[in-house]
Every structure is written in C-alpha cells, then in structure tokens.
Protein backbone atom coordinates (compact mmCIF):
# COMPACT_ATOMS: atom_id res chain seq x y z
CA UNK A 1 13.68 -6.61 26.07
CA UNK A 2 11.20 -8.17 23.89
CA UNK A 3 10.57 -6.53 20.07
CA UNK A 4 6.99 -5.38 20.08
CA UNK A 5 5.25 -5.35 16.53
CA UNK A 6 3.76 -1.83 15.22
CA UNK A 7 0.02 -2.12 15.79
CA UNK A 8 -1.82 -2.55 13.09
CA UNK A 9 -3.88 -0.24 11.24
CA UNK A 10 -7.51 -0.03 9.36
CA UNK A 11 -6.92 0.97 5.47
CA UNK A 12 -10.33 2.55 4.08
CA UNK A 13 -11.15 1.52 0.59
CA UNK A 14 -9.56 4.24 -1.22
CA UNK A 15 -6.14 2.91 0.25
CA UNK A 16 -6.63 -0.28 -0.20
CA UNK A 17 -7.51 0.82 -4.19
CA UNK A 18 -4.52 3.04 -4.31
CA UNK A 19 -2.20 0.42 -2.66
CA UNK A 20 -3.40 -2.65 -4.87
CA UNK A 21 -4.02 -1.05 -8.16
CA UNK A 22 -7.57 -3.09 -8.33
CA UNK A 23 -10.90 -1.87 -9.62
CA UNK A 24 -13.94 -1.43 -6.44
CA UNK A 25 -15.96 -3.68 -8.75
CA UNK A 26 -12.53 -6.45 -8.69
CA UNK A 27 -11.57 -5.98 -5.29
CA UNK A 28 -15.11 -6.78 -4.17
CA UNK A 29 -15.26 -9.49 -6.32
CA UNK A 30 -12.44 -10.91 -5.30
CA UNK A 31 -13.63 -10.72 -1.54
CA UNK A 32 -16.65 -12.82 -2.56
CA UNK A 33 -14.23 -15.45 -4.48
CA UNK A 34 -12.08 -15.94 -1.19
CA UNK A 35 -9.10 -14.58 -2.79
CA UNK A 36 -8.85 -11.28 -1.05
CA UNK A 37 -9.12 -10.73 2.70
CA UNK A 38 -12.85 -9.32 3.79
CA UNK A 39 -13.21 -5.98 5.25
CA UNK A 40 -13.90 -5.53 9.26
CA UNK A 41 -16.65 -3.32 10.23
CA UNK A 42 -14.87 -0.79 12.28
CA UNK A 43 -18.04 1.11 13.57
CA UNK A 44 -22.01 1.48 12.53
CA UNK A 45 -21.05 2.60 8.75
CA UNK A 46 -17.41 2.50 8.78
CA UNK A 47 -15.52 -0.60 7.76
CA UNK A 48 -11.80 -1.03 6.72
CA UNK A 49 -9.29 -4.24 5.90
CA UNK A 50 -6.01 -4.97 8.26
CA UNK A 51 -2.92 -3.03 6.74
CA UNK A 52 -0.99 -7.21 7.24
CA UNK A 53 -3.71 -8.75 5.28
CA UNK A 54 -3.56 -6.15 2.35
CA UNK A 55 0.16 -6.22 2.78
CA UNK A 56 0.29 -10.55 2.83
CA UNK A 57 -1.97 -10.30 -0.18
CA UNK A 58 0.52 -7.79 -2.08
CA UNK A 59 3.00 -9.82 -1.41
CA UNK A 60 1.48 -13.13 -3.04
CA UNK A 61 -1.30 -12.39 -4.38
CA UNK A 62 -2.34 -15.73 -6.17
CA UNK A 63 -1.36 -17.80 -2.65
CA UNK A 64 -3.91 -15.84 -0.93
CA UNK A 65 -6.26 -18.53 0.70
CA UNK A 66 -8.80 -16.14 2.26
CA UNK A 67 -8.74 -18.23 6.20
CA UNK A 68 -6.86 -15.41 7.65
CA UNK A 69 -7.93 -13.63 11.44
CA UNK A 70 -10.47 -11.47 9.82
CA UNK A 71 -13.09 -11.31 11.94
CA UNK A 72 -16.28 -9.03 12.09
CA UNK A 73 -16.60 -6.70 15.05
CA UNK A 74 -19.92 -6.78 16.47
C-alpha cells in the first residue's frame, strides 16, 4: 500500500507570524526580496501561504530561494 502525504494546509497570516517569530512589516518584506515564499490567494479577499513552504523556510531559512510551487489561484 502506498504512504499517502497529509494534505496540505493554508496558514493565515497570524500563523504564519506566530510560527516564524517575524514582524508583518519583515515577513512582507521578505516576500518582496524572494526570500520568503508568497502567499496564494485562497478566495476574493482571503489569501494564505502552504503550511510545506513555511515549514521548508523554518527549517533553512537563509537557503530559501523563493522558486518554489507557489502559484496564484485565479
């Protein structure tokens, strides 16, 4: 039987503030620099980041290289 991944979930920002210990103004800052993965708009005013690309960036956080799957849901 083949192993099946946990899906993967949509962190709002207040997670993804809690989890990383960054400022809104940083965070967003470093979204613009390449060196933190870009949010996904998850309906018309709703957007969140991947749980795995939070999670890949807390776990090297200066090898981050910003060409992950992101990818903006129209």
């Amino acid at each position: 039987m083949a192993s099946q991944s946990p899906p993967d979930r949509f962190l709002r920002l207040n997670s993804v503030l809690d989890r990383t210990g960054l400022s809104r103004a940083t965070l967003y800052r470093k979204i613009a620099a390449g060196t933190f993965p870009h949010q996904v708009k998850i309906a018309d005013r709703c957007c969140g980041w991947r749980e795995s690309e939070v999670a890949a960036w807390l776990r090297d956080p200066g090898g981050f290289n910003g060409s992950g799957p992101s990818t903006v849901a129209a």
